[in-house]
PDBML (XML) file of the C-alpha atoms, coordinates in Angstrom:
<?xml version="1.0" encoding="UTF-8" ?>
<PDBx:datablock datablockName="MODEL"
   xmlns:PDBx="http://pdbml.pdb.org/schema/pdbx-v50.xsd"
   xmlns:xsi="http://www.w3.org/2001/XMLSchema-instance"
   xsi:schemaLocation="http://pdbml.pdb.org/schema/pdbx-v50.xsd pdbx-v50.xsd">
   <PDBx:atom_siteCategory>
      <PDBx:atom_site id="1">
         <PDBx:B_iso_or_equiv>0.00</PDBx:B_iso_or_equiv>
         <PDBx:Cartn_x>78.233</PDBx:Cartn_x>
         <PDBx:Cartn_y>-106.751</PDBx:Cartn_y>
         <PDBx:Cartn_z>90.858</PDBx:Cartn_z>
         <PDBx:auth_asym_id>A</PDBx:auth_asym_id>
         <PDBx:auth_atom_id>CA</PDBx:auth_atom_id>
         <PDBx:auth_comp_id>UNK</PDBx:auth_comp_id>
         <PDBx:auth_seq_id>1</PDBx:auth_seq_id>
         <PDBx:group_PDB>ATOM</PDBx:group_PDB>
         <PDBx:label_alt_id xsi:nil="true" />
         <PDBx:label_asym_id>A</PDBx:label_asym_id>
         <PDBx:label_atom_id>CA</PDBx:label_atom_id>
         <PDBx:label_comp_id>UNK</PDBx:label_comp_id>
         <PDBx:label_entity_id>1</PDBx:label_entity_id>
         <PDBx:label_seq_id>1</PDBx:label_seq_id>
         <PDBx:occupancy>1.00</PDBx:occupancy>
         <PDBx:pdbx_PDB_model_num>1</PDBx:pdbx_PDB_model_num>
         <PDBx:type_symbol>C</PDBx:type_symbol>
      </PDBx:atom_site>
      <PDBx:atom_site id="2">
         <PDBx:B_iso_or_equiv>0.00</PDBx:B_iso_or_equiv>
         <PDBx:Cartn_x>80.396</PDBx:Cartn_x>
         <PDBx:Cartn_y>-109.319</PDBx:Cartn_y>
         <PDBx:Cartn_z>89.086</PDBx:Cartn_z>
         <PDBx:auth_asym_id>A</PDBx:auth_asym_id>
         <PDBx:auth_atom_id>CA</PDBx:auth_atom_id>
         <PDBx:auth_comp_id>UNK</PDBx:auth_comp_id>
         <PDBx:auth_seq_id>2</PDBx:auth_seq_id>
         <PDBx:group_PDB>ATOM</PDBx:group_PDB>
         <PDBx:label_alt_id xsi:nil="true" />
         <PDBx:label_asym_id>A</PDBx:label_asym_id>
         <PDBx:label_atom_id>CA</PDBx:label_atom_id>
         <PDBx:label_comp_id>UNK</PDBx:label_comp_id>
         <PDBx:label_entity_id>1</PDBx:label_entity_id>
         <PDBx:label_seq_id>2</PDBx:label_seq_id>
         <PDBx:occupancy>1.00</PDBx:occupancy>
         <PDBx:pdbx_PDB_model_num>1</PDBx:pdbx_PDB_model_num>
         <PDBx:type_symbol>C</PDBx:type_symbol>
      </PDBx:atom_site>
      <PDBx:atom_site id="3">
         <PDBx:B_iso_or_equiv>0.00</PDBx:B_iso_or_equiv>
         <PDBx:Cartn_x>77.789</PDBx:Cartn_x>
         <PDBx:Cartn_y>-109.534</PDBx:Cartn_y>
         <PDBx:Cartn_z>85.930</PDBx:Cartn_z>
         <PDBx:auth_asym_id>A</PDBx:auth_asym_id>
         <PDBx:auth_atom_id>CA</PDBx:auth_atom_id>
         <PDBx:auth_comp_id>UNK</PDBx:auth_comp_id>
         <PDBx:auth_seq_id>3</PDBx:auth_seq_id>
         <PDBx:group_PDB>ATOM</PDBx:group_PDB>
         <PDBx:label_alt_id xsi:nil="true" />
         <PDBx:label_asym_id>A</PDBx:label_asym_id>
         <PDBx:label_atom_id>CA</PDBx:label_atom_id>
         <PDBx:label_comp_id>UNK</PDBx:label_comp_id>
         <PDBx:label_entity_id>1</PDBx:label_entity_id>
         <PDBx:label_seq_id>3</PDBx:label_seq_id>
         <PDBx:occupancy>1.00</PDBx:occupancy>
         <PDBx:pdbx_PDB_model_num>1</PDBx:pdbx_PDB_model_num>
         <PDBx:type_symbol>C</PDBx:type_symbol>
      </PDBx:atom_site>
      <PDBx:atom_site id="4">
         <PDBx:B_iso_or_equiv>0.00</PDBx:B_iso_or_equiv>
         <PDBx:Cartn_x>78.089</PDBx:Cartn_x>
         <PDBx:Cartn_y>-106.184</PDBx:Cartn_y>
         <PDBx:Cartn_z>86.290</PDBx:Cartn_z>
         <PDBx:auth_asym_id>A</PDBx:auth_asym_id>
         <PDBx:auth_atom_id>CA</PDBx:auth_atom_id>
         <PDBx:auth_comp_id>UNK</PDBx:auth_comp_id>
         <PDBx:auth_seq_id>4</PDBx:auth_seq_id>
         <PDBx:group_PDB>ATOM</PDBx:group_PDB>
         <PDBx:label_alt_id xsi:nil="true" />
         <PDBx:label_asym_id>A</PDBx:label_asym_id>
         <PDBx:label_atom_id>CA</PDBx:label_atom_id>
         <PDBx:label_comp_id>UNK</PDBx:label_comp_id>
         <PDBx:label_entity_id>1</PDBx:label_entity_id>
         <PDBx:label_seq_id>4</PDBx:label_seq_id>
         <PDBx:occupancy>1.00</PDBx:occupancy>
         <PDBx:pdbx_PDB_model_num>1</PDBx:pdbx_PDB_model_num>
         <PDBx:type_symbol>C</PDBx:type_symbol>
      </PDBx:atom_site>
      <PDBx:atom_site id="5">
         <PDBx:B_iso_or_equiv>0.00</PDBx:B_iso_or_equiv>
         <PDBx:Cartn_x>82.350</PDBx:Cartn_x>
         <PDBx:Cartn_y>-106.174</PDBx:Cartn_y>
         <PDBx:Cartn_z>85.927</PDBx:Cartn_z>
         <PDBx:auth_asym_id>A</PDBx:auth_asym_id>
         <PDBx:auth_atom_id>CA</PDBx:auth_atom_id>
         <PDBx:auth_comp_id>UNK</PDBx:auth_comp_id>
         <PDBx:auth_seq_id>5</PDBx:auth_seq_id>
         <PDBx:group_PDB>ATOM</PDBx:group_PDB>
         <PDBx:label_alt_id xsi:nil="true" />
         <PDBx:label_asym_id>A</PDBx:label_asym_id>
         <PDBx:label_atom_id>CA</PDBx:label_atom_id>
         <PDBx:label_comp_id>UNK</PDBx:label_comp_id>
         <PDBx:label_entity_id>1</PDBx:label_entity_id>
         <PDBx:label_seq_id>5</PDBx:label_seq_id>
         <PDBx:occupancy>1.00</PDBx:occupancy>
         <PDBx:pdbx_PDB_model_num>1</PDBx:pdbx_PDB_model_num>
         <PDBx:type_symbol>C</PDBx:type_symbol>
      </PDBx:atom_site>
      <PDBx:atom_site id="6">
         <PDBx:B_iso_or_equiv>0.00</PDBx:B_iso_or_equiv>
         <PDBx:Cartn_x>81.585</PDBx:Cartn_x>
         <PDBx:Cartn_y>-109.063</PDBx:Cartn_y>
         <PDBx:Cartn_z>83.512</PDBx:Cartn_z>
         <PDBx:auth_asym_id>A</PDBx:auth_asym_id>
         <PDBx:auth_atom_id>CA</PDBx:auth_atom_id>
         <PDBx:auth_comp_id>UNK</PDBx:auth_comp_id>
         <PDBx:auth_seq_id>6</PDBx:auth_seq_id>
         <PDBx:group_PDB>ATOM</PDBx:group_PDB>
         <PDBx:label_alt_id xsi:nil="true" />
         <PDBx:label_asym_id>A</PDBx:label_asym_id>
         <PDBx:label_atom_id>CA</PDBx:label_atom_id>
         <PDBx:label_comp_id>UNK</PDBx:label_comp_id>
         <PDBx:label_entity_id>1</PDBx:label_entity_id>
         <PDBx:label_seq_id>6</PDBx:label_seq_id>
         <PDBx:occupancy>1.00</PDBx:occupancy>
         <PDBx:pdbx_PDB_model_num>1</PDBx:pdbx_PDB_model_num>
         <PDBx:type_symbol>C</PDBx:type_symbol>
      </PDBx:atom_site>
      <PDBx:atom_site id="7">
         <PDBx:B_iso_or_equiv>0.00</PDBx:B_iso_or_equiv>
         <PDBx:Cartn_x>79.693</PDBx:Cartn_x>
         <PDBx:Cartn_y>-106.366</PDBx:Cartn_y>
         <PDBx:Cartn_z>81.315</PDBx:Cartn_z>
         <PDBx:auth_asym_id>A</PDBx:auth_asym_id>
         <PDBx:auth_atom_id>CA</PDBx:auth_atom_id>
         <PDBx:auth_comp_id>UNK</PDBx:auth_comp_id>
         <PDBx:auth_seq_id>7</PDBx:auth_seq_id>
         <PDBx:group_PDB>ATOM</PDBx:group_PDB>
         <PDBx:label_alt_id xsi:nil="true" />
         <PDBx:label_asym_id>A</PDBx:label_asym_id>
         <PDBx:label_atom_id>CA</PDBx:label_atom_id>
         <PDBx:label_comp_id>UNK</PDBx:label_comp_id>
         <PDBx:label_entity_id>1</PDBx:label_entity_id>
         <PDBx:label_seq_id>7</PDBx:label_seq_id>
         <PDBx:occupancy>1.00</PDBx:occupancy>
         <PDBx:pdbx_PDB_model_num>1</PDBx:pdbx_PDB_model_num>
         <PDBx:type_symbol>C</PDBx:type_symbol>
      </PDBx:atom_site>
      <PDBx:atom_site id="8">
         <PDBx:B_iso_or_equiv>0.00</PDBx:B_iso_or_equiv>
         <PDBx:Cartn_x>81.971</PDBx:Cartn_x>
         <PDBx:Cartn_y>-103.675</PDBx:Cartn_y>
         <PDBx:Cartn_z>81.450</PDBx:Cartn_z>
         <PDBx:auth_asym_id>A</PDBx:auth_asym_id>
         <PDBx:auth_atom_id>CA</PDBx:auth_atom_id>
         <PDBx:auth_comp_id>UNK</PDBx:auth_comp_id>
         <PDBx:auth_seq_id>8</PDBx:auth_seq_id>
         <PDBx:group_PDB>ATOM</PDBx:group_PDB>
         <PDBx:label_alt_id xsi:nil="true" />
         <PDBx:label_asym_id>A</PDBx:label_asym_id>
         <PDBx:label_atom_id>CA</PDBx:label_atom_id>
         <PDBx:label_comp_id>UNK</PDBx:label_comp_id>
         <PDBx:label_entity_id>1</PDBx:label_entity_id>
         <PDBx:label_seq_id>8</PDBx:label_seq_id>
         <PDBx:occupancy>1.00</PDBx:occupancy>
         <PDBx:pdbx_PDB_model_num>1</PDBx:pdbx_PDB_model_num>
         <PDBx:type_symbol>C</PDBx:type_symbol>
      </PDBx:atom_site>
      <PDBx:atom_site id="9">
         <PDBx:B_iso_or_equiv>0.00</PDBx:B_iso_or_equiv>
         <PDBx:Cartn_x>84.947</PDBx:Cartn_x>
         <PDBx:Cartn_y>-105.547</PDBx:Cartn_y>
         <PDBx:Cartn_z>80.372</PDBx:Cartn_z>
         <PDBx:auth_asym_id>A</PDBx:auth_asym_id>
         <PDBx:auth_atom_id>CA</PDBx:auth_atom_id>
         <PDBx:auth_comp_id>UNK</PDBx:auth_comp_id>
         <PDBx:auth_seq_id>9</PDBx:auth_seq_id>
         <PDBx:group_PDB>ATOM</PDBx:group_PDB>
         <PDBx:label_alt_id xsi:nil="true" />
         <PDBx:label_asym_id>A</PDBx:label_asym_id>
         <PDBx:label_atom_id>CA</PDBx:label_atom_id>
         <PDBx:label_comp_id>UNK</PDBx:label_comp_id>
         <PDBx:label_entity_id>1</PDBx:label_entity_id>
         <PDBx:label_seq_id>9</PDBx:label_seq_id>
         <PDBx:occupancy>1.00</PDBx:occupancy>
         <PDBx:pdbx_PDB_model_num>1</PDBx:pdbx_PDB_model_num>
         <PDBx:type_symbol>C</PDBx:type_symbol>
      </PDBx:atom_site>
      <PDBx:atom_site id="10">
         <PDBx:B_iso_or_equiv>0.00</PDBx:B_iso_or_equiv>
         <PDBx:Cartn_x>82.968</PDBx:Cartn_x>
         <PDBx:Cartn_y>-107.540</PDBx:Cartn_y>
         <PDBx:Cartn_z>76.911</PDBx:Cartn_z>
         <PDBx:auth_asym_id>A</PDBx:auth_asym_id>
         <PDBx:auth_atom_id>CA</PDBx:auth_atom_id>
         <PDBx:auth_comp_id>UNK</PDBx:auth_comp_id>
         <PDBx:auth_seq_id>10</PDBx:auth_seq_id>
         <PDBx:group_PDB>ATOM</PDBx:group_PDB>
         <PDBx:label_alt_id xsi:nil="true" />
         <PDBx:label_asym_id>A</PDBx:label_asym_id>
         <PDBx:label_atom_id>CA</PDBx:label_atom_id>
         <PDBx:label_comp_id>UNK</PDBx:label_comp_id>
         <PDBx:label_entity_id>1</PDBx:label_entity_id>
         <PDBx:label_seq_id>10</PDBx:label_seq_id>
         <PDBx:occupancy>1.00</PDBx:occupancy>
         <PDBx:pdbx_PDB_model_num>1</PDBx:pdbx_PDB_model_num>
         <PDBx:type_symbol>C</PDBx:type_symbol>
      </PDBx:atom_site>
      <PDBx:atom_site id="11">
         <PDBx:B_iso_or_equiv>0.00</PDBx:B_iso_or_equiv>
         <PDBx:Cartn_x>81.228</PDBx:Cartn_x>
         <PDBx:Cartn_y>-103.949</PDBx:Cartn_y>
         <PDBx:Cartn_z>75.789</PDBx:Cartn_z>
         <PDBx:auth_asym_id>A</PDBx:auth_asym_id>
         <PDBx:auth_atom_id>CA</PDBx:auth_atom_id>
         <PDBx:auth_comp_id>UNK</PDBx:auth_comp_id>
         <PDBx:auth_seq_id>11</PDBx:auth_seq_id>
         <PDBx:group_PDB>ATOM</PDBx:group_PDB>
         <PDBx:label_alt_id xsi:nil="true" />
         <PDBx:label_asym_id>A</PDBx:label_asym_id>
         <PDBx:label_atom_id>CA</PDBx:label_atom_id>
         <PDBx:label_comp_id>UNK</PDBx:label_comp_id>
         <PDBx:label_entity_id>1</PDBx:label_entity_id>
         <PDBx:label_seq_id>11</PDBx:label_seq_id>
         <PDBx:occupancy>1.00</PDBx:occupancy>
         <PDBx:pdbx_PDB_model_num>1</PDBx:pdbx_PDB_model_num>
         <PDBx:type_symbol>C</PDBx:type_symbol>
      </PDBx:atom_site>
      <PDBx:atom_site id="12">
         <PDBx:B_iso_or_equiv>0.00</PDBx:B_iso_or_equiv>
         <PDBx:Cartn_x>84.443</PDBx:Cartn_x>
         <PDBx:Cartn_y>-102.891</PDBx:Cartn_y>
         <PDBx:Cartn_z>75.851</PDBx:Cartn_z>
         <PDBx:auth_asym_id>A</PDBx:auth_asym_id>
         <PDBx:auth_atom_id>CA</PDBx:auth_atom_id>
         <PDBx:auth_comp_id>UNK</PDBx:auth_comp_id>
         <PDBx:auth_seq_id>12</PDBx:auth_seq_id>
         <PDBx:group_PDB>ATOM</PDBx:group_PDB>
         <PDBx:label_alt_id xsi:nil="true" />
         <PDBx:label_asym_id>A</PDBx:label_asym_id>
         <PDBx:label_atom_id>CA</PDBx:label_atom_id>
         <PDBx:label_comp_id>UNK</PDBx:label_comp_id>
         <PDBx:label_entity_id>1</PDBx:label_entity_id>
         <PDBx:label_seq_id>12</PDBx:label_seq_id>
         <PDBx:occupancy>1.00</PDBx:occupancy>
         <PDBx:pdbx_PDB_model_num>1</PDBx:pdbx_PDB_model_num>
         <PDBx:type_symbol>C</PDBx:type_symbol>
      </PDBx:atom_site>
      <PDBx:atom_site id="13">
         <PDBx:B_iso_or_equiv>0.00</PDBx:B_iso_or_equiv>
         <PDBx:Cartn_x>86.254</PDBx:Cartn_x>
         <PDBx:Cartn_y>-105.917</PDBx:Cartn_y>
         <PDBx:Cartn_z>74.809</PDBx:Cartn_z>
         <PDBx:auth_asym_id>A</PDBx:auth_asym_id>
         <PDBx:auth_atom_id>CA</PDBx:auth_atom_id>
         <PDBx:auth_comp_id>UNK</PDBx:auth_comp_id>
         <PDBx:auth_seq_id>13</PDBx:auth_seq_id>
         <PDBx:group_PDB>ATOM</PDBx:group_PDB>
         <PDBx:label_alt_id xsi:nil="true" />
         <PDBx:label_asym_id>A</PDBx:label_asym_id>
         <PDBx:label_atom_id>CA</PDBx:label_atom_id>
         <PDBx:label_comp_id>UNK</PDBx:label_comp_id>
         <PDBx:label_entity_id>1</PDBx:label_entity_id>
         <PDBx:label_seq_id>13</PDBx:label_seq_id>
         <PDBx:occupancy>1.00</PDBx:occupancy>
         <PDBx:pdbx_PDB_model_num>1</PDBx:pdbx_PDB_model_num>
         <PDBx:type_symbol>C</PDBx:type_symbol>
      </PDBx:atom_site>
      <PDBx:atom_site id="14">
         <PDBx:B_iso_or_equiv>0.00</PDBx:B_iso_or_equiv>
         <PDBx:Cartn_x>83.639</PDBx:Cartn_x>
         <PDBx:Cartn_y>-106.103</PDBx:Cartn_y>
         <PDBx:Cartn_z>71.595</PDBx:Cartn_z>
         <PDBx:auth_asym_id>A</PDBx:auth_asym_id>
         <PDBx:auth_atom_id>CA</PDBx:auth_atom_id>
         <PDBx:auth_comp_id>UNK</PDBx:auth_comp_id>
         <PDBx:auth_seq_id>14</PDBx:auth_seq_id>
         <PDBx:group_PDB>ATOM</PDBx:group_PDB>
         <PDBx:label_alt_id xsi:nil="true" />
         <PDBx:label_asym_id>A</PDBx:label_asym_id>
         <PDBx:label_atom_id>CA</PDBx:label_atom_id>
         <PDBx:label_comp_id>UNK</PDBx:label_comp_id>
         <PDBx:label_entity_id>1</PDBx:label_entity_id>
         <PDBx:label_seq_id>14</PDBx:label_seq_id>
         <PDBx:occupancy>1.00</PDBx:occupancy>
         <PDBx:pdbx_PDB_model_num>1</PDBx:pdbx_PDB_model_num>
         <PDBx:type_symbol>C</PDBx:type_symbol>
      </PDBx:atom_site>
      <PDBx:atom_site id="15">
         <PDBx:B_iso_or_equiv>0.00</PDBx:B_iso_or_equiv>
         <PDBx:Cartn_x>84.341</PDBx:Cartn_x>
         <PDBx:Cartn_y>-102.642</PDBx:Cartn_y>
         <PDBx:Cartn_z>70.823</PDBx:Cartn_z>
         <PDBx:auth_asym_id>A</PDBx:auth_asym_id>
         <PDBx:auth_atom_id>CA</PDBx:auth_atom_id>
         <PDBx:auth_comp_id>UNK</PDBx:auth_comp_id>
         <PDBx:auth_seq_id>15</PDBx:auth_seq_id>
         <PDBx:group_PDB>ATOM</PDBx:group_PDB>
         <PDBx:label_alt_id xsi:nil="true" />
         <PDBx:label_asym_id>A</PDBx:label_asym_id>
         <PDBx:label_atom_id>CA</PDBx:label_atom_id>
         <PDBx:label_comp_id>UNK</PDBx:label_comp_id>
         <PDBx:label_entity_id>1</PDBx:label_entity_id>
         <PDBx:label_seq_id>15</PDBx:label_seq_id>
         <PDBx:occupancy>1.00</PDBx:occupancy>
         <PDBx:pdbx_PDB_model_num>1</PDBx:pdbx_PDB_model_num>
         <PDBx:type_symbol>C</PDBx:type_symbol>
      </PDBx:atom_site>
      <PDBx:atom_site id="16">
         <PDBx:B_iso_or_equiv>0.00</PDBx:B_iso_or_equiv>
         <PDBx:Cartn_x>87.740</PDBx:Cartn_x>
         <PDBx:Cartn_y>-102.817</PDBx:Cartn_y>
         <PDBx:Cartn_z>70.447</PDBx:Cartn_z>
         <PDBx:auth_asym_id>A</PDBx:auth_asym_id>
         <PDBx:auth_atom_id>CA</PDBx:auth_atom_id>
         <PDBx:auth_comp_id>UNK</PDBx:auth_comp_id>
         <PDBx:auth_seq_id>16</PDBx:auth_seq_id>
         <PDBx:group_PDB>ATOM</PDBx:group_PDB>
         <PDBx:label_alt_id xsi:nil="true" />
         <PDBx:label_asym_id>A</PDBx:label_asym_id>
         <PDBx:label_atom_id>CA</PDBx:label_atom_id>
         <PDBx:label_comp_id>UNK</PDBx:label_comp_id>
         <PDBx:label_entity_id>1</PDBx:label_entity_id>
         <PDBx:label_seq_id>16</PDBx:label_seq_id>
         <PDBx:occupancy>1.00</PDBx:occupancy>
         <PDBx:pdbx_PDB_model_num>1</PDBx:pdbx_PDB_model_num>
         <PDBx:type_symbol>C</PDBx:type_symbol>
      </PDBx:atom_site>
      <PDBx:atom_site id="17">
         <PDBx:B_iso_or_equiv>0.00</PDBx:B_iso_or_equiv>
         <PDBx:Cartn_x>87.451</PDBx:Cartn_x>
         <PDBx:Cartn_y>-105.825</PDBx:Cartn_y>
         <PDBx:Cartn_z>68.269</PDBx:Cartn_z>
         <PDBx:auth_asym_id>A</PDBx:auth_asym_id>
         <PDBx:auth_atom_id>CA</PDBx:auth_atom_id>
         <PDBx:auth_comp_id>UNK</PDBx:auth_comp_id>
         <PDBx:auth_seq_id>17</PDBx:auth_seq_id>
         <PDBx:group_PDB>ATOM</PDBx:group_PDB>
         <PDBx:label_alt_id xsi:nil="true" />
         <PDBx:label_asym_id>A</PDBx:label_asym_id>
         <PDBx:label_atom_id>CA</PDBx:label_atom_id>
         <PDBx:label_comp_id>UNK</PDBx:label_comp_id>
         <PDBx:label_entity_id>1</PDBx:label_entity_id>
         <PDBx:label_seq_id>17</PDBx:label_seq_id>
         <PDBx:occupancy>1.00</PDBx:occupancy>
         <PDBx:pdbx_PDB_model_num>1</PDBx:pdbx_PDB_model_num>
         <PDBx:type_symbol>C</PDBx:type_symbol>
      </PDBx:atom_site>
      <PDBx:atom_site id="18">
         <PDBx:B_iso_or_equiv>0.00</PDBx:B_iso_or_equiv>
         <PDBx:Cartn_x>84.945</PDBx:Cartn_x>
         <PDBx:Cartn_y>-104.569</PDBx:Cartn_y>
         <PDBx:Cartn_z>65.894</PDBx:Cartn_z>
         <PDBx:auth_asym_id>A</PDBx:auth_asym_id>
         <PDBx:auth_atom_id>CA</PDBx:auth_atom_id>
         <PDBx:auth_comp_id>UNK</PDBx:auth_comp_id>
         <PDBx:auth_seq_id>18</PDBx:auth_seq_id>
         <PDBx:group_PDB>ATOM</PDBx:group_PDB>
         <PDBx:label_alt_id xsi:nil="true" />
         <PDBx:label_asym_id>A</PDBx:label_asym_id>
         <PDBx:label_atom_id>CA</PDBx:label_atom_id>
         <PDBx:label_comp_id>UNK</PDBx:label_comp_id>
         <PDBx:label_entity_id>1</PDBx:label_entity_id>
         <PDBx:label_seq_id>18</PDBx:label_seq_id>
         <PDBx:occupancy>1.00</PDBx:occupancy>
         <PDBx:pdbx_PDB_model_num>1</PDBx:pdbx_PDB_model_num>
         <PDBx:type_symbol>C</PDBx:type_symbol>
      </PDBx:atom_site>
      <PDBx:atom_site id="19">
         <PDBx:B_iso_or_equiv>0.00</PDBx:B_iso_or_equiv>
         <PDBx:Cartn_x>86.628</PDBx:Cartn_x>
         <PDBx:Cartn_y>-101.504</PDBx:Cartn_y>
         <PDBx:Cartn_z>65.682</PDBx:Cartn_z>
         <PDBx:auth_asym_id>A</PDBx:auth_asym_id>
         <PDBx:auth_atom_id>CA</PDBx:auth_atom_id>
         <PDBx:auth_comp_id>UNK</PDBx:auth_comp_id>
         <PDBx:auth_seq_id>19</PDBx:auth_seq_id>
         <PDBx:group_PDB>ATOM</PDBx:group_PDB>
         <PDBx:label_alt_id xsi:nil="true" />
         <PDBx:label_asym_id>A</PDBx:label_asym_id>
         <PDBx:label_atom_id>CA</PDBx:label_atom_id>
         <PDBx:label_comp_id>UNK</PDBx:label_comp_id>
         <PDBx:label_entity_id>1</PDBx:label_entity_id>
         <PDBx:label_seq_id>19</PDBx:label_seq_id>
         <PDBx:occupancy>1.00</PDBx:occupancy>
         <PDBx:pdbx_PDB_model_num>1</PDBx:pdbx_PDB_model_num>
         <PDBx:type_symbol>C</PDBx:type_symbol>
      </PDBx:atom_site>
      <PDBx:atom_site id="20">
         <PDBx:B_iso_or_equiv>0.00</PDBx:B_iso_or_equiv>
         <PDBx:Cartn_x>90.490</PDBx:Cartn_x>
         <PDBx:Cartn_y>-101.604</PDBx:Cartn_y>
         <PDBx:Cartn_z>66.360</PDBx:Cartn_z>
         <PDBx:auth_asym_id>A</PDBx:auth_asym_id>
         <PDBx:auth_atom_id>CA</PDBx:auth_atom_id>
         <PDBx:auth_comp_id>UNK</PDBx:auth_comp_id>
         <PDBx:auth_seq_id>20</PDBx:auth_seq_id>
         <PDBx:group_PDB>ATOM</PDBx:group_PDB>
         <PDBx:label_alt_id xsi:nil="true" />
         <PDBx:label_asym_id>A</PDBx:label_asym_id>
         <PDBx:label_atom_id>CA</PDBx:label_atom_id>
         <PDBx:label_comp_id>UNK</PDBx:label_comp_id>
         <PDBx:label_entity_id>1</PDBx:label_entity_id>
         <PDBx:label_seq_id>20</PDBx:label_seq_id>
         <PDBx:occupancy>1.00</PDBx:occupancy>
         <PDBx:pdbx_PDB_model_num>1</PDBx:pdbx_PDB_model_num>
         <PDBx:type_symbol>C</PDBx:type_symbol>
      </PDBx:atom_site>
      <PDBx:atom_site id="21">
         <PDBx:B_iso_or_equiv>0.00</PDBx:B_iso_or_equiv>
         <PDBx:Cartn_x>91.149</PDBx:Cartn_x>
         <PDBx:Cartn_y>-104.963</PDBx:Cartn_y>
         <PDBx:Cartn_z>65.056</PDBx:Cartn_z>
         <PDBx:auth_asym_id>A</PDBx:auth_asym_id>
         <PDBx:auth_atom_id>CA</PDBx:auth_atom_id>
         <PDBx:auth_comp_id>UNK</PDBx:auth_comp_id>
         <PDBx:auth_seq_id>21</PDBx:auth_seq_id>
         <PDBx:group_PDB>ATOM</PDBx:group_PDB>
         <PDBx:label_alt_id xsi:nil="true" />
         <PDBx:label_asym_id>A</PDBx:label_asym_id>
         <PDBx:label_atom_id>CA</PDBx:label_atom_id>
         <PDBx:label_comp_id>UNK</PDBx:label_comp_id>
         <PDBx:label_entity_id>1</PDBx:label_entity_id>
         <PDBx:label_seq_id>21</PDBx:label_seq_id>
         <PDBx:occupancy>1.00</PDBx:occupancy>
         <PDBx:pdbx_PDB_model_num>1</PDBx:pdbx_PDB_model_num>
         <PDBx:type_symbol>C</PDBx:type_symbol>
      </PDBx:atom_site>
      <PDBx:atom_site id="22">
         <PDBx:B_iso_or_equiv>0.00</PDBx:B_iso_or_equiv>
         <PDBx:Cartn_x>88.607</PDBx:Cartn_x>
         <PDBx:Cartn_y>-105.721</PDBx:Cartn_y>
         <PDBx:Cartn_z>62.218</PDBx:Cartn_z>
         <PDBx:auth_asym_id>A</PDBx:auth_asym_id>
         <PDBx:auth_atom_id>CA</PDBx:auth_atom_id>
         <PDBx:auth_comp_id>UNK</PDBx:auth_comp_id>
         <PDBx:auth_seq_id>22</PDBx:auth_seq_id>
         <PDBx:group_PDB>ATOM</PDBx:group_PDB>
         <PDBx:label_alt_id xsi:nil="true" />
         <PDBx:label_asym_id>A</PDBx:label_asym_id>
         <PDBx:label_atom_id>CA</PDBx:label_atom_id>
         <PDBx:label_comp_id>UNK</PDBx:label_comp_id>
         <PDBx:label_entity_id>1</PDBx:label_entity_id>
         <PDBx:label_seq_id>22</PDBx:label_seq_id>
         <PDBx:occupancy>1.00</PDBx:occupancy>
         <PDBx:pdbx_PDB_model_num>1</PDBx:pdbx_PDB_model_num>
         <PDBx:type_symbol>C</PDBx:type_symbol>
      </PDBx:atom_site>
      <PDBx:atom_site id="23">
         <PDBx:B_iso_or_equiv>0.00</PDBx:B_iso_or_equiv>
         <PDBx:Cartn_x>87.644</PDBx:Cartn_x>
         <PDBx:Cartn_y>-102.096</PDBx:Cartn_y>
         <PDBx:Cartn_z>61.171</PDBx:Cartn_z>
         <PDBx:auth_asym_id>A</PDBx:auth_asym_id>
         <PDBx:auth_atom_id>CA</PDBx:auth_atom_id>
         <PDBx:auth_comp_id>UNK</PDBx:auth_comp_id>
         <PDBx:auth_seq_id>23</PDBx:auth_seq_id>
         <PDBx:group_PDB>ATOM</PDBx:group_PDB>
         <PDBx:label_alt_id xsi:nil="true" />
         <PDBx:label_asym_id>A</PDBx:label_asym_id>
         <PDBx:label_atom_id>CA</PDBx:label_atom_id>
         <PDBx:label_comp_id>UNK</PDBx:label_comp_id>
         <PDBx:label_entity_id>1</PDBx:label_entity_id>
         <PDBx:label_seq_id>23</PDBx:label_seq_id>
         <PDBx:occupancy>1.00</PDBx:occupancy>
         <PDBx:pdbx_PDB_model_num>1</PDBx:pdbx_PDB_model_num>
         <PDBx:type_symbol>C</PDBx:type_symbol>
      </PDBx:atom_site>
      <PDBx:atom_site id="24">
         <PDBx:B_iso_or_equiv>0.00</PDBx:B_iso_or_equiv>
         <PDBx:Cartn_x>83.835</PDBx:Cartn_x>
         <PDBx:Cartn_y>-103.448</PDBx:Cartn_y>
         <PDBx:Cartn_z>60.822</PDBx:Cartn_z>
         <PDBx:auth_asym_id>A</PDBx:auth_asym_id>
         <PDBx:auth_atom_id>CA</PDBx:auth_atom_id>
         <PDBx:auth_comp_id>UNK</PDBx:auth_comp_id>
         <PDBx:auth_seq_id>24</PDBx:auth_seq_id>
         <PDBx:group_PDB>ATOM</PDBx:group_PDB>
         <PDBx:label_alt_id xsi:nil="true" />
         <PDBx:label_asym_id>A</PDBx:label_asym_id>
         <PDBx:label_atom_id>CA</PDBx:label_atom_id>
         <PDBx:label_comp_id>UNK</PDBx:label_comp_id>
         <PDBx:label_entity_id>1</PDBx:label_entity_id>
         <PDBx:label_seq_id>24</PDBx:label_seq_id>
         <PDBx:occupancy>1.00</PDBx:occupancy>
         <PDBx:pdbx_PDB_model_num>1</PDBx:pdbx_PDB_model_num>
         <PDBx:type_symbol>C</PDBx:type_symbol>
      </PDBx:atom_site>
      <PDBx:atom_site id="25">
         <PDBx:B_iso_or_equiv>0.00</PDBx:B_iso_or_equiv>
         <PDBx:Cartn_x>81.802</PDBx:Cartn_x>
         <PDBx:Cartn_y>-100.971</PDBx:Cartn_y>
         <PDBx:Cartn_z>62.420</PDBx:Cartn_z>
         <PDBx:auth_asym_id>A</PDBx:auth_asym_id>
         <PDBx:auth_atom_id>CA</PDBx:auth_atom_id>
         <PDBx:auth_comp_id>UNK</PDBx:auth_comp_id>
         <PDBx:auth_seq_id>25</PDBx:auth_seq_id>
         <PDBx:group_PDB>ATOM</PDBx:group_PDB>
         <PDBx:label_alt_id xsi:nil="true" />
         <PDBx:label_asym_id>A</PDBx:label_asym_id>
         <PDBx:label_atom_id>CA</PDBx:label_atom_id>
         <PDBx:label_comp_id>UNK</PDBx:label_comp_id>
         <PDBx:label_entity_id>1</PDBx:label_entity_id>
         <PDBx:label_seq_id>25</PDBx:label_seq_id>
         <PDBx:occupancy>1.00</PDBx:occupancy>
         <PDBx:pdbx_PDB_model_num>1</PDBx:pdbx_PDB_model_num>
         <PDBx:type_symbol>C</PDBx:type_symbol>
      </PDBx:atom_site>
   </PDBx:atom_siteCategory>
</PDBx:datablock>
């Protein structure tokens, strides 16, 4: 459950750097 949290929060947290801060993908 805590891997699970864990995954939540850095597909998120990669999203919003690839997208909202770099505007790379």
């Amino acid at each position: 459950g805590t891997l699970a949290l864990y995954s939540v929060a850095a597909g998120i947290g990669g999203a919003i750097i690839v997208q909202t801060a770099l505007d790379a993908l």
